[in-house]
C-alpha atoms as a PDB file:
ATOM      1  CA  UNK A   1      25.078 -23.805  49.899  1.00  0.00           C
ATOM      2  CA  UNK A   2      22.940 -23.314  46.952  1.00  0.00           C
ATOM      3  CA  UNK A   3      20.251 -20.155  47.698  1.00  0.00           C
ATOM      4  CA  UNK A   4      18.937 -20.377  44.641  1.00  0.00           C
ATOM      5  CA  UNK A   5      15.294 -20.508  44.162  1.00  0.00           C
ATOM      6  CA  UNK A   6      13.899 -23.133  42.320  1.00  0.00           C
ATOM      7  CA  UNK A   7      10.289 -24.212  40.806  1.00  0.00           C
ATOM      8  CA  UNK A   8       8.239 -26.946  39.790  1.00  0.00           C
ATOM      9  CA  UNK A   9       5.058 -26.826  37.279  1.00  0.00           C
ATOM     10  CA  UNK A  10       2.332 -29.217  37.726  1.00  0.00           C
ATOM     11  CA  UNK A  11       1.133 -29.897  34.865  1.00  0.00           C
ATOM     12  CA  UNK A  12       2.467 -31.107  31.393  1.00  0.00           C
ATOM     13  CA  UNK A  13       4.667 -28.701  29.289  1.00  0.00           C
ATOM     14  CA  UNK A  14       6.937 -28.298  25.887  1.00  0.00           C
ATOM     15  CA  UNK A  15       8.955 -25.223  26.040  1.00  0.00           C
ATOM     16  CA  UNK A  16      10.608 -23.842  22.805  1.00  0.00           C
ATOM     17  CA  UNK A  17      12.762 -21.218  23.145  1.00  0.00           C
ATOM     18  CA  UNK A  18      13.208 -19.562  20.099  1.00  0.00           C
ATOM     19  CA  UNK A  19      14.342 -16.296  18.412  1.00  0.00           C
ATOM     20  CA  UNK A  20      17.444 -14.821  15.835  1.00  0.00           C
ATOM     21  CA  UNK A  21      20.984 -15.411  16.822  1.00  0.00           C
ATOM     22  CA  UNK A  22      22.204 -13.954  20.119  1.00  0.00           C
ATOM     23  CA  UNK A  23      18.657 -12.508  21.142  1.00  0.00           C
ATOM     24  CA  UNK A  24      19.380 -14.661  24.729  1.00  0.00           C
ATOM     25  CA  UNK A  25      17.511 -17.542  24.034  1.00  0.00           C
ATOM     26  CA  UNK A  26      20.427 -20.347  25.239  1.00  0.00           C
ATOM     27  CA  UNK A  27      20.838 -18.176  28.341  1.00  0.00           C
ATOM     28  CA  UNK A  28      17.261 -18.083  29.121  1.00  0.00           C
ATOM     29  CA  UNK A  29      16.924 -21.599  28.163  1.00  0.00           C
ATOM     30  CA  UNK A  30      19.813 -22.927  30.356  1.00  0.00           C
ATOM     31  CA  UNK A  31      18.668 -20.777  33.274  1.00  0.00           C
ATOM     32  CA  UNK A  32      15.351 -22.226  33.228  1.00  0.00           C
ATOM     33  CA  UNK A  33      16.451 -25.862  32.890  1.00  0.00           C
ATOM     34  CA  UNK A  34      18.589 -25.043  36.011  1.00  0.00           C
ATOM     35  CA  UNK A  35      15.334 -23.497  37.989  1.00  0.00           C
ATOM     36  CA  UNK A  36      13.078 -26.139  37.154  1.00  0.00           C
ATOM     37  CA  UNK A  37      12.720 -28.851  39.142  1.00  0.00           C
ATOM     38  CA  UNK A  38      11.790 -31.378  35.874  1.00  0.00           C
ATOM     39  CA  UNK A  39      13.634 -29.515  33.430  1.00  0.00           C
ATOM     40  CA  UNK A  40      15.651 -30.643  30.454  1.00  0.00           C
ATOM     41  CA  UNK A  41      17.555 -28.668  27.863  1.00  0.00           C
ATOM     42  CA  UNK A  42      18.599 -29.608  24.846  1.00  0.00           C
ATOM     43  CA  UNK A  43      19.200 -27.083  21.909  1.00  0.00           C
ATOM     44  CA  UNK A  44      19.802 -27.313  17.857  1.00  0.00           C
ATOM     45  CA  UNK A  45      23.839 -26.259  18.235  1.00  0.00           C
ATOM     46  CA  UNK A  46      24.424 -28.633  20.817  1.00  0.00           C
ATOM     47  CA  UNK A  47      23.364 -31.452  18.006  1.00  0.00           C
ATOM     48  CA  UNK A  48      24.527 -29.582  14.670  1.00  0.00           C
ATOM     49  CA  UNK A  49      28.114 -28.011  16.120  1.00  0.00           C
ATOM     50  CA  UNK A  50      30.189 -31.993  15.810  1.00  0.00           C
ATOM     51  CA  UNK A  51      29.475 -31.507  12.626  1.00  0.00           C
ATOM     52  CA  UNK A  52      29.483 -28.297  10.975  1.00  0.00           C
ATOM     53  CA  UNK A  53      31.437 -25.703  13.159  1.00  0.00           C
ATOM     54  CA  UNK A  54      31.998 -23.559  10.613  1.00  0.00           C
ATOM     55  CA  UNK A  55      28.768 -22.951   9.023  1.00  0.00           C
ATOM     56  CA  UNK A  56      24.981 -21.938  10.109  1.00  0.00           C
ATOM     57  CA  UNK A  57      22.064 -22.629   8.348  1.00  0.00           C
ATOM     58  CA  UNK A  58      23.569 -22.869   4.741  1.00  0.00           C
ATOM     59  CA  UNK A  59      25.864 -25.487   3.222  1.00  0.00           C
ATOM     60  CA  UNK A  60      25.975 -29.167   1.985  1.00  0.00           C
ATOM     61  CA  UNK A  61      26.741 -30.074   6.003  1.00  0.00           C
ATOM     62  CA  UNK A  62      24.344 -28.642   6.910  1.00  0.00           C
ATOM     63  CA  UNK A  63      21.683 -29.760   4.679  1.00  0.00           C
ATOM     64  CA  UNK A  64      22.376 -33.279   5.282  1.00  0.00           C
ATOM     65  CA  UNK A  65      22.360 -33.002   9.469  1.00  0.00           C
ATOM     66  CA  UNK A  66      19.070 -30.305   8.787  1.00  0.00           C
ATOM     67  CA  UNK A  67      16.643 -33.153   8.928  1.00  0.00           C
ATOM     68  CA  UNK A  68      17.773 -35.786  12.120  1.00  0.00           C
ATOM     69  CA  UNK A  69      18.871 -32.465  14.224  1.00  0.00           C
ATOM     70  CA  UNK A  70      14.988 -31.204  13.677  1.00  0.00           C
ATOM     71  CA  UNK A  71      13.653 -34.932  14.632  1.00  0.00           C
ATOM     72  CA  UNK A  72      16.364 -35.127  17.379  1.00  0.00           C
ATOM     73  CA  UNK A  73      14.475 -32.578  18.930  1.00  0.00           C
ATOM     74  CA  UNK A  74      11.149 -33.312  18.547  1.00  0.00           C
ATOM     75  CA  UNK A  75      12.349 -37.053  19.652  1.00  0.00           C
ATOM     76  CA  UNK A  76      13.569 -35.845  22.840  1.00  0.00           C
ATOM     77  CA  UNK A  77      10.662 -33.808  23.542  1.00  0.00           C
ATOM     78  CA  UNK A  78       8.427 -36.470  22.884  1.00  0.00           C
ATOM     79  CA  UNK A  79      10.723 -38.545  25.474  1.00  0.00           C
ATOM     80  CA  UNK A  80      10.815 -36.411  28.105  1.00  0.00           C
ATOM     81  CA  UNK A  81       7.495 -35.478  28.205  1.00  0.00           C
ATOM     82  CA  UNK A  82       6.850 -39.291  28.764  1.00  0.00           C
ATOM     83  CA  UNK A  83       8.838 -39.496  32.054  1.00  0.00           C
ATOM     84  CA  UNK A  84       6.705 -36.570  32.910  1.00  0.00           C
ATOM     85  CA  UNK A  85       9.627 -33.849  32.723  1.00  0.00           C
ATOM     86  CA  UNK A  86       9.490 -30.756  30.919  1.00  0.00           C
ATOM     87  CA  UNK A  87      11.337 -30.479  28.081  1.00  0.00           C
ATOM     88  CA  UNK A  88      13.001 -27.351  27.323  1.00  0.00           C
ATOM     89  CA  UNK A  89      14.259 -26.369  23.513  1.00  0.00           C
ATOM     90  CA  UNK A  90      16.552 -24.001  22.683  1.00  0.00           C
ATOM     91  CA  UNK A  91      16.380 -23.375  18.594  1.00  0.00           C
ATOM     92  CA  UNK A  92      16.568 -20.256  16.246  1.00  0.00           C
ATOM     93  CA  UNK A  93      13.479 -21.011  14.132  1.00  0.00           C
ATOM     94  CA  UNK A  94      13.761 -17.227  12.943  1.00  0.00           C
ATOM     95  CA  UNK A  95      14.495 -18.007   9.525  1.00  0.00           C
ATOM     96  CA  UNK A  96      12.432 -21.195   8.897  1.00  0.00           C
ATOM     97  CA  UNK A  97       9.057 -18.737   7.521  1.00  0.00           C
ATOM     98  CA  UNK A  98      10.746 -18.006   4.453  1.00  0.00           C
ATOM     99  CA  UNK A  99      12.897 -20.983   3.690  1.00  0.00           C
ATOM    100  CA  UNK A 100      11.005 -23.200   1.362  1.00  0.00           C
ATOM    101  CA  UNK A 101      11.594 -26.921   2.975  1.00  0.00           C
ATOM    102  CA  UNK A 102      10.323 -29.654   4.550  1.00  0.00           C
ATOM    103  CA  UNK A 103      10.765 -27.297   7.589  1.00  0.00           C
ATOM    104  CA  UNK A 104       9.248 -24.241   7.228  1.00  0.00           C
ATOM    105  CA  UNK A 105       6.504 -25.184   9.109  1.00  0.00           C
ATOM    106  CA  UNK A 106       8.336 -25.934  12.332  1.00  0.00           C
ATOM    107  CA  UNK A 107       5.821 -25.886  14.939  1.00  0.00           C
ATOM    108  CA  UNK A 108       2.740 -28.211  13.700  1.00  0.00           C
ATOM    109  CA  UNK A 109       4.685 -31.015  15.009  1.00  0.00           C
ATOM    110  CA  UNK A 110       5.183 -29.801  17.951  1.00  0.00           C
ATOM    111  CA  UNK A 111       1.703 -28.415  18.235  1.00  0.00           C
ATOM    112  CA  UNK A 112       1.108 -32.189  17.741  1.00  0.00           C
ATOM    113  CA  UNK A 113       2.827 -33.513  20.260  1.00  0.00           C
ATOM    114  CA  UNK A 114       1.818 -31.392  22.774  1.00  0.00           C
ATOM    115  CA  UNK A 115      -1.667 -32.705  22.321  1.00  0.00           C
ATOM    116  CA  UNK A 116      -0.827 -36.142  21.803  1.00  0.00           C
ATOM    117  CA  UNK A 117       0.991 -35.669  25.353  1.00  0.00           C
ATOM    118  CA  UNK A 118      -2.098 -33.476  26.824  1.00  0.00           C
ATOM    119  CA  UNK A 119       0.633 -30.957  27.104  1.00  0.00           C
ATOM    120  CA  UNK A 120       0.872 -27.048  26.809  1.00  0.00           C
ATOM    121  CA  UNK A 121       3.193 -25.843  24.313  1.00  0.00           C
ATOM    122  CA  UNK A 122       4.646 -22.020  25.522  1.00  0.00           C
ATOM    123  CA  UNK A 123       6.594 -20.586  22.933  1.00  0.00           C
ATOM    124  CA  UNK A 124       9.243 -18.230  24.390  1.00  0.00           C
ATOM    125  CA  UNK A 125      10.584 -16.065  22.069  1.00  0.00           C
ATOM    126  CA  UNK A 126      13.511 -13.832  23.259  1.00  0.00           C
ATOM    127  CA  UNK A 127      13.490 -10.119  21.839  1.00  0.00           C
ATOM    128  CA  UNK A 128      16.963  -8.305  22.129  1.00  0.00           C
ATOM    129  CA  UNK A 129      17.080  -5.073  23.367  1.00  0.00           C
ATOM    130  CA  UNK A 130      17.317  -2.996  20.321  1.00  0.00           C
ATOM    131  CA  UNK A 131      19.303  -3.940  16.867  1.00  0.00           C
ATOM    132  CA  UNK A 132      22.473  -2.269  17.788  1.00  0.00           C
ATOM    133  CA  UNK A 133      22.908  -4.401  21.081  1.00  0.00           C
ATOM    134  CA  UNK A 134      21.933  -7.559  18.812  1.00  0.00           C
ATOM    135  CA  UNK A 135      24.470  -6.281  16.351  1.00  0.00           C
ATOM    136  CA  UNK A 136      27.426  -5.545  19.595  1.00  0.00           C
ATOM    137  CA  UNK A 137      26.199  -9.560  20.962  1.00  0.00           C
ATOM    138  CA  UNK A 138      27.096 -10.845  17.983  1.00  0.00           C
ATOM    139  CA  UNK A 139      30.335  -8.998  17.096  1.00  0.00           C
ATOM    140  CA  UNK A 140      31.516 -10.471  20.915  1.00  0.00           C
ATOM    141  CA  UNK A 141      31.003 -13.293  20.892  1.00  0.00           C
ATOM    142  CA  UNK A 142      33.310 -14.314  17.713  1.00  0.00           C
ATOM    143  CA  UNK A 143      31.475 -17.072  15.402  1.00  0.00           C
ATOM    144  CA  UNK A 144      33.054 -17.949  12.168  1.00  0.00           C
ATOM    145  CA  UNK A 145      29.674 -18.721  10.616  1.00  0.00           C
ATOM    146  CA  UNK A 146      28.905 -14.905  11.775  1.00  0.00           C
ATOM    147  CA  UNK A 147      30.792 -13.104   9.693  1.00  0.00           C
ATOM    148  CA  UNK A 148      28.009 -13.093   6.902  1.00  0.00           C
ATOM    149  CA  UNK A 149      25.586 -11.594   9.318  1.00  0.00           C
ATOM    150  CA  UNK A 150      27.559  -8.406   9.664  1.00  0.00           C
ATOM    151  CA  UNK A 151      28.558  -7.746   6.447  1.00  0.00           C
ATOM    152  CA  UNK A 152      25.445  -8.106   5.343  1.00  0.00           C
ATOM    153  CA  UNK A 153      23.645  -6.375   8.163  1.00  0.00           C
ATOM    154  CA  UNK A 154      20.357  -5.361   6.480  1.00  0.00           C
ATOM    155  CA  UNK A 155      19.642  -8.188   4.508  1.00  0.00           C
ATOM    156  CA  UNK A 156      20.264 -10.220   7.426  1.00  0.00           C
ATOM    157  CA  UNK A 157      17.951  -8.499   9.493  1.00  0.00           C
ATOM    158  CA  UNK A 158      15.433  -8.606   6.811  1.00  0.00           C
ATOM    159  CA  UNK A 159      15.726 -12.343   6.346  1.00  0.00           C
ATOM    160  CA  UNK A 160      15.729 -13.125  10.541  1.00  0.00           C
ATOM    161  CA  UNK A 161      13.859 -10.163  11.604  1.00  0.00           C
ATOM    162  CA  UNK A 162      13.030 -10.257  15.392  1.00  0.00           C
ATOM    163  CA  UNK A 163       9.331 -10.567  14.874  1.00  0.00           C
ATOM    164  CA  UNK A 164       9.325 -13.400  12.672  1.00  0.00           C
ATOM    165  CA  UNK A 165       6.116 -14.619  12.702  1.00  0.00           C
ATOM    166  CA  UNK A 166       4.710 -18.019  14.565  1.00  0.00           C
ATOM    167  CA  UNK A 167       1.689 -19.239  14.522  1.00  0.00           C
ATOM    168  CA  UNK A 168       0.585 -20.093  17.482  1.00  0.00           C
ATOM    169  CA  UNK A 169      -1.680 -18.593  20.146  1.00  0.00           C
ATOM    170  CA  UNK A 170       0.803 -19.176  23.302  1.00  0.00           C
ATOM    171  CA  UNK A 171       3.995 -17.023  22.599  1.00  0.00           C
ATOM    172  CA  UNK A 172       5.252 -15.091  24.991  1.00  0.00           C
ATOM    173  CA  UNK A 173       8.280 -12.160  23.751  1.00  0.00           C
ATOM    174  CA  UNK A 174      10.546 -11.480  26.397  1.00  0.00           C
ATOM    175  CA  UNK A 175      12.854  -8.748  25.880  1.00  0.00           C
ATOM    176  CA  UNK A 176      16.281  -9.986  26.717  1.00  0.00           C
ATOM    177  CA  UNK A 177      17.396  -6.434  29.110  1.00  0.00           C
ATOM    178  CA  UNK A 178      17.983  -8.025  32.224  1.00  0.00           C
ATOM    179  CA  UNK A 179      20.253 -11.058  33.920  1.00  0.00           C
ATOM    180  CA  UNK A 180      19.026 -14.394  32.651  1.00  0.00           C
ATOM    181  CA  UNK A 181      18.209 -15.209  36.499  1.00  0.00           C
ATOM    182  CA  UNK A 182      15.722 -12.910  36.893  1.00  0.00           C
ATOM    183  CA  UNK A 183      13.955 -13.386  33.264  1.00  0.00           C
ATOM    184  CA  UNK A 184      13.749 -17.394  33.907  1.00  0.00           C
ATOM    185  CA  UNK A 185      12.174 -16.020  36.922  1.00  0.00           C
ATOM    186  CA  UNK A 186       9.819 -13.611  35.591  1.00  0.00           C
ATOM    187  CA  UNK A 187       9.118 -16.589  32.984  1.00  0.00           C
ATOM    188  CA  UNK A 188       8.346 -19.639  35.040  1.00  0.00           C
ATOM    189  CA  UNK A 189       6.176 -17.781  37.827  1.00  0.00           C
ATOM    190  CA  UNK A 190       4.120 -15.608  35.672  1.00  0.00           C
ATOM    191  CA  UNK A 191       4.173 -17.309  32.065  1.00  0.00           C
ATOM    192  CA  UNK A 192       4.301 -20.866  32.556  1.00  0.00           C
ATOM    193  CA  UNK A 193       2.706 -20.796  36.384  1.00  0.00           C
ATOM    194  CA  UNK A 194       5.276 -22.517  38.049  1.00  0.00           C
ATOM    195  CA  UNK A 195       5.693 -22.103  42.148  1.00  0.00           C
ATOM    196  CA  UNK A 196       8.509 -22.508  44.738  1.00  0.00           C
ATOM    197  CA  UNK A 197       9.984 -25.699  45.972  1.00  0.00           C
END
């Protein structure tokens, strides 16, 4: 028996999920996909890791699977959103403002599509605790393509910092301090105005 509480939103909307590695974003994300009645995940690692599961945002692998993982994304957004679910994507972005490419400006396509669709676009971006429990996340949960980030601790966190900046007028930071279950809760009823089914 599933007692689970579950929502629906009634009108058009393109989640991103977004914020530096191990702030809670894919558990927030999945946990909302789960809640919502016409939700759909779909994040960057679930595209990029066949290829490159060794290495994060630098590298020739990377470079080269940079460009169809961002339009993967924005593809399946633009598909879902069509069947009239709500699309729900779970990407860093934190390091995009300062990287000079075709993809520092992340969001204007986005921002695009959302109008194209008539859609809202809520940007969620998760906030960790404090810097040490970021630093103790990462150190658990044992990726290869980690190791830079702590031994190179500040520089890391002045290149990702948890503020990063987006422009947009509809971003909501939720501090990651509690059970995913009860943030995609506190998210869906009170951010994105969804109700009980």
């Amino acid at each position: 028996m599933n007692l689970q509480q579950n929502y629906q939103i009634f009108r058009p909307v393109l989640v991103m999920v977004v914020g530096v590695p191990a702030s809670g974003k894919t558990s927030l994300a999945l946990e909302m996909a789960r809640r919502l009645f016409q939700g759909c995940y779909l994040s960057k690692d679930l595209i990029q890791t066949p290829f490159t599961d060794t290495e994060r945002v630098n590298g020739e692998i990377y470079s080269f699977i940079q460009g169809p993982t961002y339009h993967i994304l924005l593809q399946f957004a633009e598909t879902q959103l069509s069947l009239g679910k709500i699309p729900i994507i779970d990407a860093p972005f934190s390091i995009n403002h300062w990287r000079k490419d075709a993809y520092s400006d992340w969001l204007t396509p986005f921002q695009k599509l959302a109008q194209e669709k008539e859609a809202r676009l809520a940007v969620i971006r998760c906030v960790p605790p404090s810097i040490e429990i970021l630093k103790e996340r990462i150190v658990q949960r044992h990726y290869q393509w980690d190791a830079w980030k702590l031994q190179n601790w500040r520089e890391f966190n002045e290149r990702e910092p948890v503020d990063f900046p987006i422009q947009h007028d509809d971003v909501l930071d939720i501090k990651t301090d509690q059970p995913a279950n009860l943030l995609a809760k506190e998210v869906i009823l009170e951010y994105l105005s969804g109700e009980s089914i």
